[in-house]
Structures are given as structure tokens and as C-alpha cells.
N, C-alpha and C. Protein backbone atom coordinates (compact mmCIF):
# COMPACT_ATOMS: atom_id res chain seq x y z
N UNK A 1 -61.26 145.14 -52.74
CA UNK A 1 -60.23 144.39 -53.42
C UNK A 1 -58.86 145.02 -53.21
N UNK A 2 -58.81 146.34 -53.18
CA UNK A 2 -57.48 147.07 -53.31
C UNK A 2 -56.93 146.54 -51.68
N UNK A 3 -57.27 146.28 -50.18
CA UNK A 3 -56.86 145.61 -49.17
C UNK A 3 -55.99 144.72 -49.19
N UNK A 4 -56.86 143.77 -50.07
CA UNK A 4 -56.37 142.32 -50.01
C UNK A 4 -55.19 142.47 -51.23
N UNK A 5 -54.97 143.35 -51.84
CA UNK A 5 -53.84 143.42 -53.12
C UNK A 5 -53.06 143.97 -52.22
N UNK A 6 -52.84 144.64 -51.34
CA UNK A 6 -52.14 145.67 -50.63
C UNK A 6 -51.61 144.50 -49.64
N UNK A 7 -52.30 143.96 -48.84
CA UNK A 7 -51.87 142.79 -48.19
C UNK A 7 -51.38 141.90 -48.85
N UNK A 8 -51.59 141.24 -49.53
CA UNK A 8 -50.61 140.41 -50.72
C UNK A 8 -49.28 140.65 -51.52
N UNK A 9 -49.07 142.46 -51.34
CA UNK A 9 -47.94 142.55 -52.08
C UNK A 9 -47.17 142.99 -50.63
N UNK A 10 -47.30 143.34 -49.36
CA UNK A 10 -46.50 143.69 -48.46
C UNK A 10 -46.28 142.27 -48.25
N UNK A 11 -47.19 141.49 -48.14
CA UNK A 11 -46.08 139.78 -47.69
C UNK A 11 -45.37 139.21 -49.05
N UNK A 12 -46.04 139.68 -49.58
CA UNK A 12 -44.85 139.17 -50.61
C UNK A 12 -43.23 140.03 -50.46
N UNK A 13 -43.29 141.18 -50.12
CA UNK A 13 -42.36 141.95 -50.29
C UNK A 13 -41.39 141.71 -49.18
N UNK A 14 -41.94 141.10 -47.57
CA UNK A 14 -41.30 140.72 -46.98
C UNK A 14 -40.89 139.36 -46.82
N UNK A 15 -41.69 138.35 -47.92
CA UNK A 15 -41.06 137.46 -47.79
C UNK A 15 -39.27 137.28 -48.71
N UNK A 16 -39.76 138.19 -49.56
CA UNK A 16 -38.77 138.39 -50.84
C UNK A 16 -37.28 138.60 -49.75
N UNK A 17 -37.85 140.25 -48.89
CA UNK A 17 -36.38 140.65 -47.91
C UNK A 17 -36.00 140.07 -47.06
N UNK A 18 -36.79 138.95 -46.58
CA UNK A 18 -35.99 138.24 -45.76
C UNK A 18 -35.40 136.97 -46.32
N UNK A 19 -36.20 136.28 -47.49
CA UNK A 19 -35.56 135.53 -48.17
C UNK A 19 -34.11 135.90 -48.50
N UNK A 20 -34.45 137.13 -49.38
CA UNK A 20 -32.52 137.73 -49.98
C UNK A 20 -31.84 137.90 -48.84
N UNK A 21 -32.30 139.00 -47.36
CA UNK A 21 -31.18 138.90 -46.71
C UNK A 21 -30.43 137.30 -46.09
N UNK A 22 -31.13 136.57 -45.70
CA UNK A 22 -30.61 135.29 -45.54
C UNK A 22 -29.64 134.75 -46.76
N UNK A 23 -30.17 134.62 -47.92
CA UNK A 23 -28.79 134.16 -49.21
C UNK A 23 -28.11 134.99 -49.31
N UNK A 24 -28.46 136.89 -48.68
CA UNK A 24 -27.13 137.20 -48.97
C UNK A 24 -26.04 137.16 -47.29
N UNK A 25 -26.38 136.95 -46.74
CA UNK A 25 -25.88 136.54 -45.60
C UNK A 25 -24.85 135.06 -45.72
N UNK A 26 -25.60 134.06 -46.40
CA UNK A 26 -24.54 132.67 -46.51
C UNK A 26 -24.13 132.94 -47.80
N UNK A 27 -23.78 133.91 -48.49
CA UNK A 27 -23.18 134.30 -49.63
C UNK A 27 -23.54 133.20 -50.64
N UNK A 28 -24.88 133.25 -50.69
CA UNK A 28 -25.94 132.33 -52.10
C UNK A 28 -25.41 133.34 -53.32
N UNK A 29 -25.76 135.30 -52.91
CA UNK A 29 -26.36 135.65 -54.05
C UNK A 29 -25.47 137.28 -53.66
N UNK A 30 -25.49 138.40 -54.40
CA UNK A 30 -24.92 139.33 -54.23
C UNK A 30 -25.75 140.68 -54.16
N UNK A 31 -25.12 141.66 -53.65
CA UNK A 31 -26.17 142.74 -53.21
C UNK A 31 -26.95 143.28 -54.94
N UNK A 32 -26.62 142.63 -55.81
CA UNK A 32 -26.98 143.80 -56.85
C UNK A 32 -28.22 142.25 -57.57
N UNK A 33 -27.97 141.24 -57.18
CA UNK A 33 -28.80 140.57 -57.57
C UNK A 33 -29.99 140.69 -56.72
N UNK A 34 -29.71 140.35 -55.34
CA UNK A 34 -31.54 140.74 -54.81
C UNK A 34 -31.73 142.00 -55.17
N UNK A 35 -31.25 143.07 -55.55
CA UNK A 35 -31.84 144.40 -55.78
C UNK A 35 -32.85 144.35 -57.10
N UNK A 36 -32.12 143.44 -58.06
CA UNK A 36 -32.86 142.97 -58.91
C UNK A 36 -33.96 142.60 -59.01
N UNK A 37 -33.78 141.55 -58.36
CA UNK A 37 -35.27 140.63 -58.11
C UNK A 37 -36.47 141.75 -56.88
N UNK A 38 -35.94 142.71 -56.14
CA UNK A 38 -36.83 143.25 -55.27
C UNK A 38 -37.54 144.22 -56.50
N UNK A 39 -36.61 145.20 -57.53
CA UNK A 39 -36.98 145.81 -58.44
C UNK A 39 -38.07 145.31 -58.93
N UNK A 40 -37.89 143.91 -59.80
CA UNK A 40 -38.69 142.98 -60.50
C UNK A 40 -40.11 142.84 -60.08
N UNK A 41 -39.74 142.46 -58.59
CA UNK A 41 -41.04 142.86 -57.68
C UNK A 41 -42.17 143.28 -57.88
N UNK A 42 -41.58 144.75 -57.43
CA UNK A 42 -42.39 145.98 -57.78
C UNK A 42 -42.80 146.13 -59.01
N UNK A 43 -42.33 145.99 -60.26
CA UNK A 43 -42.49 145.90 -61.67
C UNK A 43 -43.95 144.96 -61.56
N UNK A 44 -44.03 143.82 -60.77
CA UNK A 44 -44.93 142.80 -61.52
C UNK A 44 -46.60 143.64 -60.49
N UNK A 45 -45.96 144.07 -59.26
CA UNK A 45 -47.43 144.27 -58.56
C UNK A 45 -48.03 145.58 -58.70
N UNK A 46 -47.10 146.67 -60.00
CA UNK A 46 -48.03 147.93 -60.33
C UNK A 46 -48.88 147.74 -60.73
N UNK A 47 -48.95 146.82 -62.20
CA UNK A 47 -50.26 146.60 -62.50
C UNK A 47 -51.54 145.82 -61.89
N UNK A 48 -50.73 145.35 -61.00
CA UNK A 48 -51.92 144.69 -60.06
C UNK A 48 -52.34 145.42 -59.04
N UNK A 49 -51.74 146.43 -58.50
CA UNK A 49 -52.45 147.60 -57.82
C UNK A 49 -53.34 148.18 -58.74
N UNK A 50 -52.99 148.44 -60.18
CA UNK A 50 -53.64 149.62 -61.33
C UNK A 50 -55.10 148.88 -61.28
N UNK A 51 -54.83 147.37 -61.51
CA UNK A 51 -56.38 146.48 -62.07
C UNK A 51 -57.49 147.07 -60.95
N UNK A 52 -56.68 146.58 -59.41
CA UNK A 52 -57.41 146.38 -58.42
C UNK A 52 -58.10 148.10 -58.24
N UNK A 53 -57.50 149.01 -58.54
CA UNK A 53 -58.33 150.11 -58.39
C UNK A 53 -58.90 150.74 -59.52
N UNK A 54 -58.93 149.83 -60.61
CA UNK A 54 -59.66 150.17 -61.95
C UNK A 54 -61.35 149.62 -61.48
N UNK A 55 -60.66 148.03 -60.52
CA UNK A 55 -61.95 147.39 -60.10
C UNK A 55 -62.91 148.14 -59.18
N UNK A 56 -62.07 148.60 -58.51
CA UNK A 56 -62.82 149.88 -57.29
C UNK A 56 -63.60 150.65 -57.76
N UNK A 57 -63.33 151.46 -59.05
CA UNK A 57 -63.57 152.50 -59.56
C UNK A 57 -65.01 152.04 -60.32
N UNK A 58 -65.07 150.63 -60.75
CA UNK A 58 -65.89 150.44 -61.43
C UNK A 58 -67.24 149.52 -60.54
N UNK A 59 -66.97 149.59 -59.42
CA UNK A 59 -67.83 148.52 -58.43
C UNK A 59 -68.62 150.04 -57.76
N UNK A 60 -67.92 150.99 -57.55
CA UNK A 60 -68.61 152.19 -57.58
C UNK A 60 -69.67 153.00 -58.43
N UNK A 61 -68.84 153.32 -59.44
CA UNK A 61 -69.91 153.20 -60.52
C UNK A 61 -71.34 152.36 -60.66
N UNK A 62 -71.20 151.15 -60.70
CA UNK A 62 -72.28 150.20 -60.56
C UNK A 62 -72.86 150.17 -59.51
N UNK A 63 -72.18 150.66 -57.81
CA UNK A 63 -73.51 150.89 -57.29
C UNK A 63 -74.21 152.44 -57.01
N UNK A 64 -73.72 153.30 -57.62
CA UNK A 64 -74.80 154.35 -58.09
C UNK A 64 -75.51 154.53 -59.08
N UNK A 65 -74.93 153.60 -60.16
CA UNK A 65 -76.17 153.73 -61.19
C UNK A 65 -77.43 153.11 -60.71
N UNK A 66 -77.30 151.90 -59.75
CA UNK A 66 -78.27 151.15 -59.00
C UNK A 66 -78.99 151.79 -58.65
N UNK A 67 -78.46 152.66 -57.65
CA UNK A 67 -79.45 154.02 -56.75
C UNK A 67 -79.92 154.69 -57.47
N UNK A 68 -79.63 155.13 -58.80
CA UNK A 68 -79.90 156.04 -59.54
C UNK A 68 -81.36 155.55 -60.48
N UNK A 69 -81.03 154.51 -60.60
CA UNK A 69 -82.45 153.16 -61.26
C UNK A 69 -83.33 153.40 -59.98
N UNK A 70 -82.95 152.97 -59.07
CA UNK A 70 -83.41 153.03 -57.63
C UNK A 70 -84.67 154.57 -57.61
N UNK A 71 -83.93 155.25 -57.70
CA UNK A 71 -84.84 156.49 -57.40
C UNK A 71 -85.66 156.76 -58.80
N UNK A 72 -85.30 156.33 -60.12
CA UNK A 72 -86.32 156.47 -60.83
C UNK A 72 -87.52 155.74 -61.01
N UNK A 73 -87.50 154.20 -60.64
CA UNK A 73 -88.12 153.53 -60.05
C UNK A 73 -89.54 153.89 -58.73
N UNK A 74 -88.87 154.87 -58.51
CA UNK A 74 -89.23 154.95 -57.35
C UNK A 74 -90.40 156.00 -57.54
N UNK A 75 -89.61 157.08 -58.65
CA UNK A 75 -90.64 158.20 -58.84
C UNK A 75 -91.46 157.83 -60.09
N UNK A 76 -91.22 156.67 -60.91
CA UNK A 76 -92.47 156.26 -61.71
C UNK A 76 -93.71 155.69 -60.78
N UNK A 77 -93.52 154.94 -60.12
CA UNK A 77 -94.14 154.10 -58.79
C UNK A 77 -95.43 155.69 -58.18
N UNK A 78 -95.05 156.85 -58.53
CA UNK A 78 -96.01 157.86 -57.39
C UNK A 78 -96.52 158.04 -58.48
């Protein structure tokens, strides 16, 4: 999961800089406003990095307790 979050926030991030540099190029918007919104950015996709490797952390977990069932399983069975 953490890939595809990682890939999702770099296109987002370049769609953002090339969006702003273009409006700030035909003078839409000003250097301190896209700085804003790039800030904002980053603000919204920490916690979505944090989830996605809370998820990691816990998809791990679950598959060693598996193995761990796994091998007791295994030694009731002899």
C-alpha cells in the first residue's frame, strides 16, 4: 500500500507544480499563494503516508501470527 500512496502523492505533487507554475506565469496567482496551496499539500498527504504504514505494520503482524498458528498446528499434528 505504502507504493501506491507514494505514487499518488508524487503525481499529485507534480500536477499541483506545474499547475501553479503555469497561473503563475499568466499572472492568475502570486508566488506566496501557490506556496500555500503546495504547503497545504503536504499537510493533507502526512497522514496518509502515517495510515498507509500503520497498514504495513499491521498486514505484517497478521502474517506472522499466521506462521506462528502455522507451526503450532503443525506440532500438535506429530
Amino acid at each position: 500500500m505504502e507504493p501506491i500512496t507514494t505514487l499518488l502523492t508524487n503525481v499529485s505533487n507534480i500536477t499541483v507544480y506545474m499547475a501553479g507554475v503555469y497561473f503563475l506565469s499568466v499572472g492568475e496567482i502570486q508566488l506566496g499563494t501557490l506556496l500555500a496551496v503546495i504547503m497545504y499539500g503536504q499537510l493533507l498527504t502526512k497522514p496518509i503516508k502515517k495510515l498507509s504504514t500503520s497498514m504495513a505494520s499491521i498486514e505484517t503482524a497478521y502474517s506472522s501470527i499466521k506462521r506462528i498458528f502455522a507451526i503450532i498446528d503443525y506440532c500438535k499434528e506429530e
